[in-house]
Protein backbone atom coordinates (compact mmCIF):
# COMPACT_ATOMS: atom_id res chain seq x y z
CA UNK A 1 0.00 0.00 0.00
CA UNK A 2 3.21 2.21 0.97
CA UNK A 3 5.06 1.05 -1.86
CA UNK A 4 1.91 2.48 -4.19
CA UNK A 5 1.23 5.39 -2.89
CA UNK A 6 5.29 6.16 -3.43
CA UNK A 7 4.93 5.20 -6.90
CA UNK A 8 2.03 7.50 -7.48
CA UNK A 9 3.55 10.18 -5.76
CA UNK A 10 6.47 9.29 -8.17
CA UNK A 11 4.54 9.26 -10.92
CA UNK A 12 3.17 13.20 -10.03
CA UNK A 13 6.08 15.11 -9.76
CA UNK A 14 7.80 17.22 -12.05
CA UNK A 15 11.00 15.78 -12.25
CA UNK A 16 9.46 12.84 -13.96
CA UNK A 17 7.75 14.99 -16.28
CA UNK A 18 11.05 16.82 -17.04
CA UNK A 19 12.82 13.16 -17.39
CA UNK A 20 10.21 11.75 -19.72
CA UNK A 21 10.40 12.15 -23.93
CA UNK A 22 9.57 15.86 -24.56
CA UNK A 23 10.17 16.68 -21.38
CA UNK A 24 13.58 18.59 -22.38
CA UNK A 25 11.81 20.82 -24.34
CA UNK A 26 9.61 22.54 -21.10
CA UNK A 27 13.08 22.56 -19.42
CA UNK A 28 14.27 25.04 -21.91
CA UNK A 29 11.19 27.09 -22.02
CA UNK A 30 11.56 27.60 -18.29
CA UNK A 31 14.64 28.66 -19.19
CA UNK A 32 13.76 31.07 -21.77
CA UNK A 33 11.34 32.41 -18.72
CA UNK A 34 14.18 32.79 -16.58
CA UNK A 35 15.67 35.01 -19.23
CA UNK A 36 12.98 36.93 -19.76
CA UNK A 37 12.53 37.49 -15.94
CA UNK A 38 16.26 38.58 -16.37
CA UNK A 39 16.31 40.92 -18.84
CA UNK A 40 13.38 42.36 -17.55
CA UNK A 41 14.67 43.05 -13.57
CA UNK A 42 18.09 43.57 -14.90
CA UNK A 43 18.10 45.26 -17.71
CA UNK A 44 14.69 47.12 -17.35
CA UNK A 45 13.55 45.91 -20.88
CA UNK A 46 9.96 46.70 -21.07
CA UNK A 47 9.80 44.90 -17.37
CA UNK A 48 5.64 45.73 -16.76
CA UNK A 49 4.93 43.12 -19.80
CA UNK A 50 7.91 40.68 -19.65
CA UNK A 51 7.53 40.10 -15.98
CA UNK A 52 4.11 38.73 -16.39
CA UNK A 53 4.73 36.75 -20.17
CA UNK A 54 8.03 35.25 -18.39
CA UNK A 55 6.82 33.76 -15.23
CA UNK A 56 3.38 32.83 -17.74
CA UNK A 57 6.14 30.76 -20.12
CA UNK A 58 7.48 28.91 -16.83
CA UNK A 59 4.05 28.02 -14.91
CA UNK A 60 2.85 26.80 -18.19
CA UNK A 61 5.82 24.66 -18.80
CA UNK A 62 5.76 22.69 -15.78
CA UNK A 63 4.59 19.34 -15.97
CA UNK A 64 1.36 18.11 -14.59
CA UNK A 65 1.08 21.18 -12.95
CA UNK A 66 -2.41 21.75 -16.09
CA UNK A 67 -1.76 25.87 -14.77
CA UNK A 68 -2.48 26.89 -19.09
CA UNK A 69 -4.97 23.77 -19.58
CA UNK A 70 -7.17 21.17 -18.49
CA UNK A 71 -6.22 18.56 -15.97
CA UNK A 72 -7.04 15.24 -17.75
CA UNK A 73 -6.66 13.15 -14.43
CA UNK A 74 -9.06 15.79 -13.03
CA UNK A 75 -13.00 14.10 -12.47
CA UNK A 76 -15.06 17.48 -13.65
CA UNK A 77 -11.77 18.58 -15.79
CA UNK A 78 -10.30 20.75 -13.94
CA UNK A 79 -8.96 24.47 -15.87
CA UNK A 80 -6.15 25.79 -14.80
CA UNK A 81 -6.20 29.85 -13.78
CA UNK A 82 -4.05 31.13 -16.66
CA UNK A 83 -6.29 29.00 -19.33
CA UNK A 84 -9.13 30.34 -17.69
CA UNK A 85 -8.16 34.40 -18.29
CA UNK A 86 -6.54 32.90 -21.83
CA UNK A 87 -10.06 32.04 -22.93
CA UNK A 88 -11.91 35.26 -21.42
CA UNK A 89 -9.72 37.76 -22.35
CA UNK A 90 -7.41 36.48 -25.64
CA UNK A 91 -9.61 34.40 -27.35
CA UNK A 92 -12.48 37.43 -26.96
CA UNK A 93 -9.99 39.75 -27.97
CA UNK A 94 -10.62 41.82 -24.57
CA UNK A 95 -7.76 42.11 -23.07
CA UNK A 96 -6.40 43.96 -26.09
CA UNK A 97 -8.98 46.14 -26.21
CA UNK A 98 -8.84 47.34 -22.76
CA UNK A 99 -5.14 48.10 -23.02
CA UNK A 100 -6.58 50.30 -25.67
CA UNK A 101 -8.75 52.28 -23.45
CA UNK A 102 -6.05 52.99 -21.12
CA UNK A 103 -3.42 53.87 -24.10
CA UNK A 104 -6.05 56.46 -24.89
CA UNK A 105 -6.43 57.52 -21.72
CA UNK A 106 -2.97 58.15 -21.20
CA UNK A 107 -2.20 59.68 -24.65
CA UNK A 108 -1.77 63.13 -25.52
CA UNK A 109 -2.52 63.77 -29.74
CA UNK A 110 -1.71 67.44 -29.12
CA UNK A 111 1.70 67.49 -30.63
CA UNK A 112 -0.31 65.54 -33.89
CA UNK A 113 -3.38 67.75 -33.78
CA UNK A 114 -0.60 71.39 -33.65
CA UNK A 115 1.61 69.37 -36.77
CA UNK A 116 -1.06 67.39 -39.01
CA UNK A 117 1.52 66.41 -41.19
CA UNK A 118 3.71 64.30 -39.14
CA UNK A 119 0.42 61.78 -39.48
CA UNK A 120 2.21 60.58 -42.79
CA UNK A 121 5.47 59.62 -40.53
CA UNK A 122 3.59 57.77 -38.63
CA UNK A 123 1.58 56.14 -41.59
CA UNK A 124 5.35 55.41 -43.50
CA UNK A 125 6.14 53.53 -40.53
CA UNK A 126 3.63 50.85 -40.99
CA UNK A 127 5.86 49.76 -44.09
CA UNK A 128 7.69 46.95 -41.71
CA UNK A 129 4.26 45.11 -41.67
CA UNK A 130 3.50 44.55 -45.56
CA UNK A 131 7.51 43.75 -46.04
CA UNK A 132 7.23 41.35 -42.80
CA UNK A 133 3.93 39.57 -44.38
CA UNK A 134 6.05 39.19 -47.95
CA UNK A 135 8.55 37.90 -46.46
CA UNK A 136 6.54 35.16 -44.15
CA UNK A 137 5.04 34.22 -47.69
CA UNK A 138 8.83 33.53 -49.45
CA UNK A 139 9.95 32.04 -45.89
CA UNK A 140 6.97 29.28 -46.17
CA UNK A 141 8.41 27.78 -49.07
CA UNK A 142 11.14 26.70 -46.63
CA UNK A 143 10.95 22.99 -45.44
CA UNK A 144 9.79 23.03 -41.74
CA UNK A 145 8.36 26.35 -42.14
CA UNK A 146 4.66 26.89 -42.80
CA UNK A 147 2.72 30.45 -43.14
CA UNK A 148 -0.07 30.67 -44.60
CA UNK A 149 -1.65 34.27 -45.36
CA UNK A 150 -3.23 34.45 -41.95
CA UNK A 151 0.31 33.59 -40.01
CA UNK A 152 2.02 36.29 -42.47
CA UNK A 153 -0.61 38.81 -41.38
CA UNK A 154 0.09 38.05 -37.65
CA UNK A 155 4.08 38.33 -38.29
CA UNK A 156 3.89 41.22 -40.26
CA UNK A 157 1.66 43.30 -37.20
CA UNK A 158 5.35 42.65 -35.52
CA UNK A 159 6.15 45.56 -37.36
CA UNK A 160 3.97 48.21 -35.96
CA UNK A 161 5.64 47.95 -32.45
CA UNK A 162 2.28 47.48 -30.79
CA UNK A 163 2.32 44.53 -28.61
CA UNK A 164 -1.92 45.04 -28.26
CA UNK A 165 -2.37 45.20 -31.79
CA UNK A 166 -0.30 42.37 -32.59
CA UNK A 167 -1.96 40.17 -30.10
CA UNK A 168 -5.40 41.21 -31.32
CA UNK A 169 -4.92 40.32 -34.74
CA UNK A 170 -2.91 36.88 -34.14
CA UNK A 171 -5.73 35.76 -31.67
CA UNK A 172 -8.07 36.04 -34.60
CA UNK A 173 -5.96 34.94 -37.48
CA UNK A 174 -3.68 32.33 -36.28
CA UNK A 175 -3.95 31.63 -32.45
CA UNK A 176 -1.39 28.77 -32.74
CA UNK A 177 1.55 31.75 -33.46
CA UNK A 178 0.03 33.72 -30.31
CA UNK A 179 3.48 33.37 -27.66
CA UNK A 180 6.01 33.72 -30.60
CA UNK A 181 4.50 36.64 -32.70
CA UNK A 182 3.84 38.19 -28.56
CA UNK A 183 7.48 37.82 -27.63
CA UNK A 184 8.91 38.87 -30.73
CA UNK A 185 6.36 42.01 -30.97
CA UNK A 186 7.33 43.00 -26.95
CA UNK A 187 11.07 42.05 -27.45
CA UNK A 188 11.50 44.31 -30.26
CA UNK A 189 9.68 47.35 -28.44
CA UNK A 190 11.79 46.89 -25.45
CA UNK A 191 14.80 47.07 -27.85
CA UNK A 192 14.09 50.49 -29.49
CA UNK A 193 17.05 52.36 -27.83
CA UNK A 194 19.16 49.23 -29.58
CA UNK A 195 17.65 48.82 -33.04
CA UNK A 196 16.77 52.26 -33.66
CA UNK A 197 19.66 54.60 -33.11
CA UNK A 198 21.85 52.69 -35.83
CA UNK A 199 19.18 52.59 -38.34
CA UNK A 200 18.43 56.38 -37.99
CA UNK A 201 22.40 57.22 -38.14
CA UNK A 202 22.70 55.53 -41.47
CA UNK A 203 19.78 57.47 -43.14
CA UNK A 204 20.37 60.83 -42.52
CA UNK A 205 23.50 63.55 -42.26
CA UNK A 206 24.50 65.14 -40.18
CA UNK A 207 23.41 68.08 -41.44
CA UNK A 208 19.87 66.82 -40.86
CA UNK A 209 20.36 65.76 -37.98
CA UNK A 210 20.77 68.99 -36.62
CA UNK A 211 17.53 70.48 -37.80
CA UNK A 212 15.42 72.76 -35.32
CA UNK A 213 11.78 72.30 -35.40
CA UNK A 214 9.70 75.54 -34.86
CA UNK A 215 8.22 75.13 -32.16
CA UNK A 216 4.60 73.35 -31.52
CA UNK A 217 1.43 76.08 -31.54
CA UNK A 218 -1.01 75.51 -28.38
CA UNK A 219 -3.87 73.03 -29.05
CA UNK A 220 -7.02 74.15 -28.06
CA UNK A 221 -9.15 72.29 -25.43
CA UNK A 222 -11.85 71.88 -28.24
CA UNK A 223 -9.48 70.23 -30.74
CA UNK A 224 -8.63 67.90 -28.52
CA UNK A 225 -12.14 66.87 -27.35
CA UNK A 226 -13.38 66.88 -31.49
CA UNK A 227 -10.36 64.91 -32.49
CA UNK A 228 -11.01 61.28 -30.91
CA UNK A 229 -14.96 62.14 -32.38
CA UNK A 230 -13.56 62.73 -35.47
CA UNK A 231 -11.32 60.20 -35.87
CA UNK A 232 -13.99 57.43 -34.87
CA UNK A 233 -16.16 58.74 -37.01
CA UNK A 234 -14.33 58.31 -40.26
CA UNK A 235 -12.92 54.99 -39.32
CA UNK A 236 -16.61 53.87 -38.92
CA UNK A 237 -17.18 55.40 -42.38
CA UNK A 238 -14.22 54.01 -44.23
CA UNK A 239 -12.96 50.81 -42.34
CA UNK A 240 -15.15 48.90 -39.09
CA UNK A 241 -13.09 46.89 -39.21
CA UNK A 242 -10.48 48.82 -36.85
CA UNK A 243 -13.40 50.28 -34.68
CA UNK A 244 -12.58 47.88 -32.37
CA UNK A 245 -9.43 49.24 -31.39
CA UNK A 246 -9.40 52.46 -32.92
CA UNK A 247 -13.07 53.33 -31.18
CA UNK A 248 -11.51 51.80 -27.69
CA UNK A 249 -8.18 54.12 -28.25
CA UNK A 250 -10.62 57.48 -29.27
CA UNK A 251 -13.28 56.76 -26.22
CA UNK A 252 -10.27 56.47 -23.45
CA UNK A 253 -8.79 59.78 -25.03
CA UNK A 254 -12.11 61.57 -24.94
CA UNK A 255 -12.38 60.77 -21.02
CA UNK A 256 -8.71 62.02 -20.82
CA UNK A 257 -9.77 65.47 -22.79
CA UNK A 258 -13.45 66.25 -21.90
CA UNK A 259 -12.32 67.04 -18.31
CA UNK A 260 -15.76 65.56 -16.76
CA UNK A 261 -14.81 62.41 -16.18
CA UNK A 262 -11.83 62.71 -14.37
CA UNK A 263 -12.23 59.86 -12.28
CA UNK A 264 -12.53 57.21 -14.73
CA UNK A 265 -9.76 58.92 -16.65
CA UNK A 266 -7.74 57.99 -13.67
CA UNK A 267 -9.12 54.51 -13.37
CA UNK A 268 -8.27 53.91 -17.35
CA UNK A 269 -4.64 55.67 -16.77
CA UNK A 270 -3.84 53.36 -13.91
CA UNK A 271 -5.79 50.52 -11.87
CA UNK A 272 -7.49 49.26 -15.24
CA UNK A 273 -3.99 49.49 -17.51
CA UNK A 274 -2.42 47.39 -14.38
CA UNK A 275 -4.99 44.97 -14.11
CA UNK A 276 -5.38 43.69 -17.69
CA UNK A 277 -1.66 44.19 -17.86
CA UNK A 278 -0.90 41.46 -15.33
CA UNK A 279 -3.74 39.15 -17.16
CA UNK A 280 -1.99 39.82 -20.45
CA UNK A 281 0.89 39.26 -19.82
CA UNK A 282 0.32 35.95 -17.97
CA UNK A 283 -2.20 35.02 -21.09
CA UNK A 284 0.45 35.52 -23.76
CA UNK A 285 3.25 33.60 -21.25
CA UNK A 286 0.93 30.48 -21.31
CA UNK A 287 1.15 30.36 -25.03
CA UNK A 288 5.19 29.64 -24.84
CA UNK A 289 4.45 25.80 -24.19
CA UNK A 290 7.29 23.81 -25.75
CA UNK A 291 5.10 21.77 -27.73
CA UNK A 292 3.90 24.35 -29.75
CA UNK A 293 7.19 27.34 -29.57
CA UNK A 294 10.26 25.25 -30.02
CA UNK A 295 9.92 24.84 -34.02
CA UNK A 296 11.44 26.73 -36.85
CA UNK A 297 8.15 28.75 -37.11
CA UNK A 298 9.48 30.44 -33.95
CA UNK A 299 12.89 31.15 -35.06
CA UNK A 300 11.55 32.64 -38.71
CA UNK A 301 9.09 34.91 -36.40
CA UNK A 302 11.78 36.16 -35.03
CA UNK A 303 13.73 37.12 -37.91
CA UNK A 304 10.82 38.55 -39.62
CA UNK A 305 9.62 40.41 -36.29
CA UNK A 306 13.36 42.48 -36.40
CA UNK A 307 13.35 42.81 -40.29
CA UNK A 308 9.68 44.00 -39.79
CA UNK A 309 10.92 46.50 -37.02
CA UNK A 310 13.84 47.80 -39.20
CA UNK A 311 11.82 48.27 -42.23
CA UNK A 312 9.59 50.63 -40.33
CA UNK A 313 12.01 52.54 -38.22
CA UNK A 314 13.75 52.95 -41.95
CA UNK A 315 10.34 54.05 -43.38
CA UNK A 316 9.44 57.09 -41.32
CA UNK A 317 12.95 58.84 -41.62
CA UNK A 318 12.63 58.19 -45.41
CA UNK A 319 9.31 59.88 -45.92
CA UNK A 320 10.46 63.11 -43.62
CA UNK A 321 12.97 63.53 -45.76
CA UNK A 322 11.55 63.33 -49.13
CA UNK A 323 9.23 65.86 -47.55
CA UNK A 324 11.74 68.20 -47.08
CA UNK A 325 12.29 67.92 -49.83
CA UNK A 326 9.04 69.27 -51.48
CA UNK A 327 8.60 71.69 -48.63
CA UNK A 328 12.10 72.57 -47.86
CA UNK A 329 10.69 76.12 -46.09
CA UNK A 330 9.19 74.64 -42.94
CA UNK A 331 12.31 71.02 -43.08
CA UNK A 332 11.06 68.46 -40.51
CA UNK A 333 14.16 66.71 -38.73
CA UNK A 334 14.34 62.79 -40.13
CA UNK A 335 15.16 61.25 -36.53
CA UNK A 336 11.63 61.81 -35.81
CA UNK A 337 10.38 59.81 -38.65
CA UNK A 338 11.41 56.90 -36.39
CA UNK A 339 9.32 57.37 -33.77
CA UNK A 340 6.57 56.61 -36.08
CA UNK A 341 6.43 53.11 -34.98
CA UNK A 342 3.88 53.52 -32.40
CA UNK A 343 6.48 52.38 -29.04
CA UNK A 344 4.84 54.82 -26.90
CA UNK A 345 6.64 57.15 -25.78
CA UNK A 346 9.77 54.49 -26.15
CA UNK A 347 10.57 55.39 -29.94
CA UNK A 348 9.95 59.72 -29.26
CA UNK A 349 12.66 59.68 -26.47
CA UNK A 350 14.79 57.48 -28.68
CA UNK A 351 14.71 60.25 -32.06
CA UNK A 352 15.21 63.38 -29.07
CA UNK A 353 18.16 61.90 -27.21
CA UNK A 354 19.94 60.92 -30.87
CA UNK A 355 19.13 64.64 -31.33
CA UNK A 356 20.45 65.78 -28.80
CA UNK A 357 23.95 64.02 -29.28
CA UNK A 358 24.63 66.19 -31.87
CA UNK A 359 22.98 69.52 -30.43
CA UNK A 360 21.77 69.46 -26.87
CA UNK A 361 20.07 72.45 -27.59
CA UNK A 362 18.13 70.53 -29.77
CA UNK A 363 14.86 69.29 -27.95
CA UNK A 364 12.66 66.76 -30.51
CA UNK A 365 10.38 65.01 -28.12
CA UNK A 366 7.22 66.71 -28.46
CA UNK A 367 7.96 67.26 -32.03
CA UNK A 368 8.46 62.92 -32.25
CA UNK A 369 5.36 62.67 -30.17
CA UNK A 370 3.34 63.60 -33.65
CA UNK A 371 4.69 60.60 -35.78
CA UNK A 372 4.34 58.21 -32.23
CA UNK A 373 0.61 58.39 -31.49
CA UNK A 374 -0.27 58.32 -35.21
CA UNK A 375 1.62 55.14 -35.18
CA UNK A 376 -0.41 53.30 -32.93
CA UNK A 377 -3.53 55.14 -35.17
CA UNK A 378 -1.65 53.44 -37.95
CA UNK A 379 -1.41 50.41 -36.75
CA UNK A 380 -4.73 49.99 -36.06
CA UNK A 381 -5.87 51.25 -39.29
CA UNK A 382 -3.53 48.38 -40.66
CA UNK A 383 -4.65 45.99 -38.40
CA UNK A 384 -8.65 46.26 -39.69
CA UNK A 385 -7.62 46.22 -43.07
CA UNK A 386 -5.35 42.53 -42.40
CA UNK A 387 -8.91 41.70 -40.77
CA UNK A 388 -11.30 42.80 -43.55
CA UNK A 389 -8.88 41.43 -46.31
CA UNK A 390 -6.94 38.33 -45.71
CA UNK A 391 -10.11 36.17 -45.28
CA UNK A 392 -10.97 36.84 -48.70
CA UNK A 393 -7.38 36.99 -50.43
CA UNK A 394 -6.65 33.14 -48.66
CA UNK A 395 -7.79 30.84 -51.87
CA UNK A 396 -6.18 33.58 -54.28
CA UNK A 397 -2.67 33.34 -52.27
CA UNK A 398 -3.42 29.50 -52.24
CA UNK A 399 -4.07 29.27 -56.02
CA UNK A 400 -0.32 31.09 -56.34
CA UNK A 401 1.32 28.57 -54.60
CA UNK A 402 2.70 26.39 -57.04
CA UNK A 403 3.51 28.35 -59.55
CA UNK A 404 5.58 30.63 -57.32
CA UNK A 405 7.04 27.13 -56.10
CA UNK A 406 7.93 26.11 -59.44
CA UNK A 407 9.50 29.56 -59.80
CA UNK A 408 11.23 29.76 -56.95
């Protein structure tokens, strides 16, 4: 009796589970949790999100623990926690959303409402994401890699440096890519200060980089209460697709600007953002399971996610300087063009402290803030029209296949 209640004790634990065939593989995801937990405590790399996904990878990737699943040995089927807020707020697409609210909330589309035009920086930046979904396309043709349209839409959000977006569209496009395309999309935000500054050196002279921006007029009160109306309004006109996101980001700006509200404003700004932050993060984490993340998917996400990154960062400090030059009178400085990829306010400290290395004098942030919060506009925009289209483009992209194959 003894000797079988040892052996099912034995037959419980988590070394066994580590010992046994696959077993290796959650080993190394714990791993990869540990690191995360590192470079998060350590190095301060985007700690309020990797935190959460980290210590998600390792509960999830301990055996016969069921923490991201069912219990099979469980009589009613026991869920675990973290498949239980997976489910509720992932799968629903909620969590997402709500980070939305309090992004609005906490967002200030002055500096884009005083300079209109820096709205095309932040719509240039987007670029990463169609060359990122190309690219997933030519990479499927790889043995041991397979994207279809759907994954390449997922990868290619990568590129807009918003971790909500990105999780919003792979949760309803290709669930299965959900911890990779998450990881890569968060790494690659908390990276900006790394990726960007090299990028932005090689684009531009020095001369440009020592531009002066006049400085910002004053936004009235009113233009700030009619913009998140106005902008809701024409993205129920022309895409409804994005009103998901793009109506969530308007309605917690509009509590942040009326000034009636300044309660909820508060909640939105700071007990709601941490909330759904902690559930996020922990949601995402369970999705780095080694049966599903150790493949060369993963590793091609990856690659994609920082060629996605690049190719955006690249885009905006292209476009501001082909607009100076057709409006050389008013020049915009290029290193703001980088902020356009919607790391908020990551990527507009990043373009004023490069700045500022060659003229302290020379202060960019507010001016980068423009091209930053229309990126995560952008993004969004992009994001409704991956939703509204790939459905229907699927069977063309399908029909291609073999004689791009054959070609290839």
């Amino acid at each position: 009796m003894i000797g079988q209640a040892f052996s099912q004790l034995w037959q419980t634990t988590g070394l066994l589970g580590f010992l046994s065939a696959g077993g290796w593989g959650n080993a190394v995801m714990i791993l990869v949790g540990f690191v995360l937990l590192y470079l998060a405590i350590a190095k301060g790399f985007e700690p309020l999100l990797l935190i959460p996904i980290g210590f998600g990878c390792i509960l999830a990737n301990i055996p016969f623990a069921y923490i991201a699943g069912v219990d099979p040995t469980s009589t009613f089927g026991a869920t675990g926690f973290i498949k239980i807020l997976y489910d509720a707020g992932i799968e629903t697409g909620l969590f997402p959303i709500l980070i939305f609210i309090g992004v609005g909330a906490m967002t200030d589309f002055g500096p884009l409402i005083a300079n209109p035009k820096t709205l095309l920086l932040g719509a240039a930046a987007q670029v990463g994401i169609f060359i990122a979904l190309i690219g997933s396309l030519v990479l499927s043709f790889i043995p041991g890699i397979n994207f279809d349209l759907h994954s390449a839409a997922s990868i290619g959000i990568i590129g807009g440096a918003d971790g909500p977006t990105a999780i919003y569209v792979t949760s309803r496009l290709a669930p299965d890519l959900l911890g990779a395309i998450a990881v890569a999309a968060y790494s690659y935000m908390a990276l900006v200060p790394i990726i960007q500054p090299p990028i932005m050196r090689a684009l531009t002279t020095k001369k440009e980089r020592l531009i002066k921006m006049q400085q910002l007029r004053p936004v009235s009160k009113v233009e700030k209460i009619l913009f998140p109306i106005s902008v809701l309004t024409i993205c129920a006109i022309l895409l409804p697709s994005a009103t998901p996101l793009i109506g969530a980001l308007m309605f917690g700006n509009l509590a942040r600007e009326c000034g009636v509200v300044n309660r909820l404003s508060d909640t939105m700004q700071n007990a709601l953002m941490n909330i759904v932050t902690i559930f996020l993060g922990l949601s995402v984490g369970s999705k780095m399971e080694a049966a599903g993340f150790l493949n060369l998917n993963t590793l091609g996400i990856l690659l994609l996610g920082a060629v996605a990154f690049s190719f955006g960062t690249a885009g905006g400090v292209l476009i501001a300087k082909l607009m100076n030059k057709l409006s050389p009178k008013h020049p915009i400085n290029p290193l703001i063009g980088s902020a356009g990829v919607s790391a908020v306010p990551m990527a507009a400290r990043v373009s004023s402290k490069v700045g500022q290395e060659y003229n302290p004098q020379n202060f960019l942030l507010m001016h980068a803030m423009g091209p930053n919060v229309a990126g995560v506009i952008g993004s969004a925009v992009v994001a409704g029209v991956l939703l509204a289209v790939v459905p229907f483009m699927e069977p063309l992209v399908n029909g291609l296949r073999p004689a791009l194959a054959a070609f290839m």
